[in-house]
Structures are given as structure tokens and as C-alpha cells.
C-alpha atoms as a PDB file:
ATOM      1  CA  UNK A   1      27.169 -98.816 -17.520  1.00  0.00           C
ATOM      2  CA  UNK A   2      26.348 -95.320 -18.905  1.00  0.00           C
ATOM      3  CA  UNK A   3      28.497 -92.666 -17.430  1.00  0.00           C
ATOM      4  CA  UNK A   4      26.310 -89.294 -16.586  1.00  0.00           C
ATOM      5  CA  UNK A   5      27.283 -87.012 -19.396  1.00  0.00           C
ATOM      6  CA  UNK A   6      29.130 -83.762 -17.667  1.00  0.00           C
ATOM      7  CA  UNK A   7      27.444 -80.169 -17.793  1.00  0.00           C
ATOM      8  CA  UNK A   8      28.406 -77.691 -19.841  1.00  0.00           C
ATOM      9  CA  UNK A   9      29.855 -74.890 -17.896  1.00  0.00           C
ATOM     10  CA  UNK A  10      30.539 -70.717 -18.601  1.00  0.00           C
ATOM     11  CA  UNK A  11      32.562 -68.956 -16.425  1.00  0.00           C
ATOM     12  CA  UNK A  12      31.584 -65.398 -16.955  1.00  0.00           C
ATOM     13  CA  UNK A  13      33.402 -63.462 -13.783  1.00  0.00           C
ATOM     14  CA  UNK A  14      33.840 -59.954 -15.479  1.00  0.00           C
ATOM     15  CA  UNK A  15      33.587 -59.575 -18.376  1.00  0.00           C
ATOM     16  CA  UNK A  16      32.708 -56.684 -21.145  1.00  0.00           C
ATOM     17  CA  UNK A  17      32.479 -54.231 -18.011  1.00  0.00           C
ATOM     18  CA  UNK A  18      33.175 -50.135 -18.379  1.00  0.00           C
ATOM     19  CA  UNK A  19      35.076 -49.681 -15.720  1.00  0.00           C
ATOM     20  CA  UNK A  20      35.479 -45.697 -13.663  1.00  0.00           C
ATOM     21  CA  UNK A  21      37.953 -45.024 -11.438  1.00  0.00           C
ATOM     22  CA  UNK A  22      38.532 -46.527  -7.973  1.00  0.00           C
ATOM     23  CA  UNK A  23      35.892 -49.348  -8.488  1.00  0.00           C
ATOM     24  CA  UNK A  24      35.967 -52.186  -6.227  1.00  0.00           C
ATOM     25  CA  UNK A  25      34.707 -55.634  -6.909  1.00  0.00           C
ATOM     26  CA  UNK A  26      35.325 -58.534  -5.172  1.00  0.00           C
ATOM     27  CA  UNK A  27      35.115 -61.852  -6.475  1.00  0.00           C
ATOM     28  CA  UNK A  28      33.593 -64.522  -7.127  1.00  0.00           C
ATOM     29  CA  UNK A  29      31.298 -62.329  -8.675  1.00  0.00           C
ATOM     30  CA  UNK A  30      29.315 -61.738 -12.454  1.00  0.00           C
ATOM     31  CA  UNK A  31      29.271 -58.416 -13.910  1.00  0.00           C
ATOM     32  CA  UNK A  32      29.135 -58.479 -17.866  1.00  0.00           C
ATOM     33  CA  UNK A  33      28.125 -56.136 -20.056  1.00  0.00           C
ATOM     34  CA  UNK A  34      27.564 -53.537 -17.431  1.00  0.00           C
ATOM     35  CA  UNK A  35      28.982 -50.012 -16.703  1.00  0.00           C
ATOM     36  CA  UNK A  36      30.618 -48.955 -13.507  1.00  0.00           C
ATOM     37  CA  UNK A  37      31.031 -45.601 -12.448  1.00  0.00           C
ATOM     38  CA  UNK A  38      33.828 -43.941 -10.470  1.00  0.00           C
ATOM     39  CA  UNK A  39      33.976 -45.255  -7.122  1.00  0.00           C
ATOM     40  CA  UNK A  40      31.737 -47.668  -7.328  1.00  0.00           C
ATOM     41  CA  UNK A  41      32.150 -50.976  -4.848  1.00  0.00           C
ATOM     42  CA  UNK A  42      30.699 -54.558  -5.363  1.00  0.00           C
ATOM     43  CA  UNK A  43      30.639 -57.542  -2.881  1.00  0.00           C
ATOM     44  CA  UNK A  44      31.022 -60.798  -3.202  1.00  0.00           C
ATOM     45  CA  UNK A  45      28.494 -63.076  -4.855  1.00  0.00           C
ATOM     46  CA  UNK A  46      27.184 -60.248  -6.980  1.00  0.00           C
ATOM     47  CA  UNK A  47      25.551 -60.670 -10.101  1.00  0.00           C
ATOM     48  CA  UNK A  48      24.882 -57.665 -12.171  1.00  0.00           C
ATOM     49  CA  UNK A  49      23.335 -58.360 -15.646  1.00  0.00           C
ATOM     50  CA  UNK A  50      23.808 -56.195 -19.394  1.00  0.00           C
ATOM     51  CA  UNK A  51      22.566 -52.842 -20.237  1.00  0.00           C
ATOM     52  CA  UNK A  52      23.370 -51.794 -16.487  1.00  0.00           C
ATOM     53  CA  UNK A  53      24.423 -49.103 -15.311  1.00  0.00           C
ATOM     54  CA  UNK A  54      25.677 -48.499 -11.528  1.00  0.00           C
ATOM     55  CA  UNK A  55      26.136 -44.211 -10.481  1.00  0.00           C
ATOM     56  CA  UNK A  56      29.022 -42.972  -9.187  1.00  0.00           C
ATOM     57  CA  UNK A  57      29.522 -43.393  -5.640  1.00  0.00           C
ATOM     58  CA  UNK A  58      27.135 -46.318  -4.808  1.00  0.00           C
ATOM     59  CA  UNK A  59      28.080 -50.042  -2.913  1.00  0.00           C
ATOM     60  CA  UNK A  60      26.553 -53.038  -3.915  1.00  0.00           C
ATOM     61  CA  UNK A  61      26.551 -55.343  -0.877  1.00  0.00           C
ATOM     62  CA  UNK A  62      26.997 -59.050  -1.391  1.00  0.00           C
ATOM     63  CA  UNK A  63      24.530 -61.740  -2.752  1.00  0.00           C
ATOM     64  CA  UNK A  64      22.590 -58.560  -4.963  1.00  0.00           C
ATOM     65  CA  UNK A  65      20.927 -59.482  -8.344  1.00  0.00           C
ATOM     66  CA  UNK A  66      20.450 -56.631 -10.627  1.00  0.00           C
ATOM     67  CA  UNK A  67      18.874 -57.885 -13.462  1.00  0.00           C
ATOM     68  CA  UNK A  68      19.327 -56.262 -17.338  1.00  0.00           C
ATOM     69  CA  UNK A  69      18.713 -53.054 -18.145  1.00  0.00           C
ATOM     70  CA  UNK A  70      18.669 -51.376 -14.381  1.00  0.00           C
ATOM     71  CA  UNK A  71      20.143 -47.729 -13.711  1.00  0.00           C
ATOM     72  CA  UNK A  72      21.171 -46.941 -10.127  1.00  0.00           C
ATOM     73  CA  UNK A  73      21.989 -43.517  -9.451  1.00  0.00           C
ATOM     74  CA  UNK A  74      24.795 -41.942  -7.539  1.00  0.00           C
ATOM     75  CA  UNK A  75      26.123 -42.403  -3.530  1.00  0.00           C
ATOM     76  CA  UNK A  76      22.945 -45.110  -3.652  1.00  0.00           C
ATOM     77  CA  UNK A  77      22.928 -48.268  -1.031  1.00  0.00           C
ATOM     78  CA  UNK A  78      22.312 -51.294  -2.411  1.00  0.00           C
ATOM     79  CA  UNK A  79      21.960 -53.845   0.903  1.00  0.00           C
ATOM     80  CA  UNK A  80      22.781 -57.711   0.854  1.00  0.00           C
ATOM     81  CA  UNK A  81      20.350 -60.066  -1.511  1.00  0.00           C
ATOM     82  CA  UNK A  82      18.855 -57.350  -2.451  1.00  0.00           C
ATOM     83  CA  UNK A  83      16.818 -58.501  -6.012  1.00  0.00           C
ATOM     84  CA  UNK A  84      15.321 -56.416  -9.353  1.00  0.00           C
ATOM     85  CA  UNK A  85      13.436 -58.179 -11.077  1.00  0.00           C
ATOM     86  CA  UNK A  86      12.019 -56.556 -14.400  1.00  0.00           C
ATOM     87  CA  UNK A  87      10.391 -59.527 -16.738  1.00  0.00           C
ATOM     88  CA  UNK A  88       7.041 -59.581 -14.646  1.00  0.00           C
ATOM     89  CA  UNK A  89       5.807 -63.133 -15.992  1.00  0.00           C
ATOM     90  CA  UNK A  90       2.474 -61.522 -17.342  1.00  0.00           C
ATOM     91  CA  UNK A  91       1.291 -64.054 -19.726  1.00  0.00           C
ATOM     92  CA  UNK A  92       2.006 -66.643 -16.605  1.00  0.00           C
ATOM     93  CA  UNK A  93       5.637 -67.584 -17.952  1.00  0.00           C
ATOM     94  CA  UNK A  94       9.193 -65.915 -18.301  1.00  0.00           C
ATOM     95  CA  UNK A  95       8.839 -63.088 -21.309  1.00  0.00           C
ATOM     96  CA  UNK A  96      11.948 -64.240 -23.760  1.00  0.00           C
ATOM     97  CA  UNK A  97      11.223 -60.499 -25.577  1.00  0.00           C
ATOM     98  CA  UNK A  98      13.689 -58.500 -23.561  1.00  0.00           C
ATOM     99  CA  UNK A  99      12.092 -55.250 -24.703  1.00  0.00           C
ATOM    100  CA  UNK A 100       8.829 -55.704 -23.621  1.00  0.00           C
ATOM    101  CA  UNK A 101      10.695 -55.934 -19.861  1.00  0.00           C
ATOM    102  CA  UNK A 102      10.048 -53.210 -17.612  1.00  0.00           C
ATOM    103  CA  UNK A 103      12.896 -50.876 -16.986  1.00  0.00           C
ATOM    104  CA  UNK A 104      13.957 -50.018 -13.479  1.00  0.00           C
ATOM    105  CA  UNK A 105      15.489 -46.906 -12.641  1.00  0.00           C
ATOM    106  CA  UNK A 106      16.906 -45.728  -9.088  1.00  0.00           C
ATOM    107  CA  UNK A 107      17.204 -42.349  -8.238  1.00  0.00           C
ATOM    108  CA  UNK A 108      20.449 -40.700  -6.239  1.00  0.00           C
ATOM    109  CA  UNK A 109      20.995 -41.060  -2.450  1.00  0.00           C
ATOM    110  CA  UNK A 110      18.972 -43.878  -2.600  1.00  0.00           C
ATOM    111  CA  UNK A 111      19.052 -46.818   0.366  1.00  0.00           C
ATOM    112  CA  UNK A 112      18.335 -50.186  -0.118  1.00  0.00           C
ATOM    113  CA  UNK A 113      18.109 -52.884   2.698  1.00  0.00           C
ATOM    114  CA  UNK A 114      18.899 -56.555   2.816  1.00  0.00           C
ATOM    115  CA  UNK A 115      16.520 -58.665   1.140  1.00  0.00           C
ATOM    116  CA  UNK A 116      14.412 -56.588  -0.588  1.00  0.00           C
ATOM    117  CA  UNK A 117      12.885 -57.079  -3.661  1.00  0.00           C
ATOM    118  CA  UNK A 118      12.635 -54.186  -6.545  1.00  0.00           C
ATOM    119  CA  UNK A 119      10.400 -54.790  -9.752  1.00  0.00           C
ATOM    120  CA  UNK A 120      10.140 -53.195 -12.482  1.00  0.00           C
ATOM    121  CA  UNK A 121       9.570 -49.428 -10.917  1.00  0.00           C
ATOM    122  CA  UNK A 122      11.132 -46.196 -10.431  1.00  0.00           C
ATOM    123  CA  UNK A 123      12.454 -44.532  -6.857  1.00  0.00           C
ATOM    124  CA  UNK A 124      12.935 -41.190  -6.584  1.00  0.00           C
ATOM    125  CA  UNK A 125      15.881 -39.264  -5.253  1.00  0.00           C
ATOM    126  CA  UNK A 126      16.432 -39.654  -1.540  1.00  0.00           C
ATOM    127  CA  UNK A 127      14.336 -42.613  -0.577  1.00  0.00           C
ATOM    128  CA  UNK A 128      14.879 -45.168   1.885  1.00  0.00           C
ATOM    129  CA  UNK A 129      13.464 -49.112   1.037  1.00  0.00           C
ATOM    130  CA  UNK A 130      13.445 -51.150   4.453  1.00  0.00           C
ATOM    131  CA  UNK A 131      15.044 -54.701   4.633  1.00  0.00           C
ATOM    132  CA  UNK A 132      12.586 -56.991   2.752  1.00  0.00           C
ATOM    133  CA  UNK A 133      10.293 -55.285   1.510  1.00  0.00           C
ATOM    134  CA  UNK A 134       8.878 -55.570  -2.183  1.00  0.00           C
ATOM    135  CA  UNK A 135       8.418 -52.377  -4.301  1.00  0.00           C
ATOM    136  CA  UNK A 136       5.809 -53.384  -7.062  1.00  0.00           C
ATOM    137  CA  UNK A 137       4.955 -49.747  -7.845  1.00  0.00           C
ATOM    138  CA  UNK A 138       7.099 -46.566  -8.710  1.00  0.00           C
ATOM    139  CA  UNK A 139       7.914 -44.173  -5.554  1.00  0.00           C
ATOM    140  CA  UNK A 140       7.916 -40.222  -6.326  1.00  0.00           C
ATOM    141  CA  UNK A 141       7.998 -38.902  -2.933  1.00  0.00           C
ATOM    142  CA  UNK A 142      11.098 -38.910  -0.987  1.00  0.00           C
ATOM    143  CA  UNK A 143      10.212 -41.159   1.820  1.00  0.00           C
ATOM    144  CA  UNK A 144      11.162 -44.064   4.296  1.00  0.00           C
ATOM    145  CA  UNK A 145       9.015 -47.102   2.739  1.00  0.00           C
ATOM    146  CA  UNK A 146       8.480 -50.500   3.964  1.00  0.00           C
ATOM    147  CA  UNK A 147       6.664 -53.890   3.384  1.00  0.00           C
ATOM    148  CA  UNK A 148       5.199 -55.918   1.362  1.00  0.00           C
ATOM    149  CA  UNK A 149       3.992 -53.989  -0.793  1.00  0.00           C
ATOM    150  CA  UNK A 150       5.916 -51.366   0.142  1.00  0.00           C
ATOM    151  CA  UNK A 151       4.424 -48.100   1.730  1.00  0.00           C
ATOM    152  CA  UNK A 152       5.142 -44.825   2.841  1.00  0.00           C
ATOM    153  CA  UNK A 153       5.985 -45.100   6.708  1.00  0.00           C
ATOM    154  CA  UNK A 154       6.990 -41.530   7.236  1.00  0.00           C
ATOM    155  CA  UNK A 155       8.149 -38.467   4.626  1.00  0.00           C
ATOM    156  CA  UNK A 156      11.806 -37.131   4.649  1.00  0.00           C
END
């Protein structure tokens, strides 16, 4: 009788992480590659990929994603399961050229809530992203949004 042959398995954890002071993370969690700033706090069950880069200031709620090549800006909220997503499938199938990605940048002061989705966009300073919804297009107005897509509900 054939015996299943076991799975290869990489424990990444943290690992190749810049570090500021008075950052929090608590584990299990996958940071690598990435760059922390001072006071900085990441839940459980976190996954943040390479060429990131999280502001000073900002929480990172359990169960996030935050795919390659993201920049969050300072005292920003990022809610639970919140997911960026920057290789937009556009020939129908994942994009192995990681330069062609689109690059997602978050502004400062910015709140995220639970389950929503951010691709490959731009939010300004100041904006507030309700639970679920799915930003699929930059947002330059300082603003409560919501949906799916997202919209402006009301201006701040």
C-alpha cells in the first residue's frame, strides 16, 4: 500500500521585518519582508506580504491580508478580514509579473471596517471605508464611503 507522500511545509511567522518602536504583533501571524513603524499593532491571523509598509500609529485588526507592495499611512484603522488585493487578474488569470501589479496606497487617519475589500487604488487622507465594502477605484475626497462599489455616502 502506497503511503500519501507528506506536504512540504514553510513556517514563515516573522521574518525579515523593520521593526519601530513599541510595535505589537501577536501571533500566529505572517509578516515578512515588511516595515513597521513606531507604534504600530497587529492581530492575530495577520498576513502582511513584502515591499509593505505600515505608518506610524495604525492597528491592524485580526484575519487582515495586505498583499505586496501596500503603504498605509499613519494613526490608520485597518478592521478585521479586511483584504488588498493588487494583481487584478486582467488577462483572466493570476499576473506572475509583480510589477505590472497595481500599487495601493492609504492615506493618514484613514478607517477601515471589517470585511472590506481594497484593490489596487488610492484613499486619501481622512476617509472612512464601511464594513464590506469593495473600493475598485481611487478616493480623493475625504469622505464616509460604502458598498459595493464603494460610494460617497456623505463628505467630512
Amino acid at each position: 500500500m502506497n503511503m500519501p507522500e507528506e506536504p512540504t511545509r514553510r513556517s514563515v511567522g516573522v521574518k525579515n521585518v523593520t521593526v519601530g518602536r513599541n510595535v505589537v504583533i501577536y501571533e500566529p501571524a505572517n509578516l515578512y519582508d515588511c516595515e513597521l513603524c513606531d507604534g504600530v499593532f497587529i492581530g492575530p491571523f495577520v498576513e502582511i506580504q513584502s515591499r509593505t509598509r505600515i505608518g506610524r500609529n495604525t492597528r491592524v485588526q485580526s484575519h487582515a491580508f495586505i498583499c505586496e507592495s501596500v503603504v498605509i499611512g499613519e494613526n490608520c484603522f485597518i478592521g478585521h478580514g479586511v483584504m488588498f488585493a493588487n494583481d487584478m487578474f486582467r488577462e483572466g488569470k493570476p499576473n506572475p509579473d509583480r510589477e505590472s501589479w497595481g500599487k495601493i496606497v492609504i492615506g493618514d487617519n484613514v478607517s477601515i471596517g471589517s470585511g472590506a475589500t481594497i484593490l489596487a487604488v488610492s484613499i486619501c487622507d481622512g476617509a472612512v471605508i464601511g464594513a464590506g465594502s469593495v473600493v475598485t477605484k481611487s478616493l480623493t475626497e475625504k469622505g464616509v464611503y460604502a458598498g459595493n462599489p464603494a460610494r460617497l455616502l456623505r463628505r467630512l
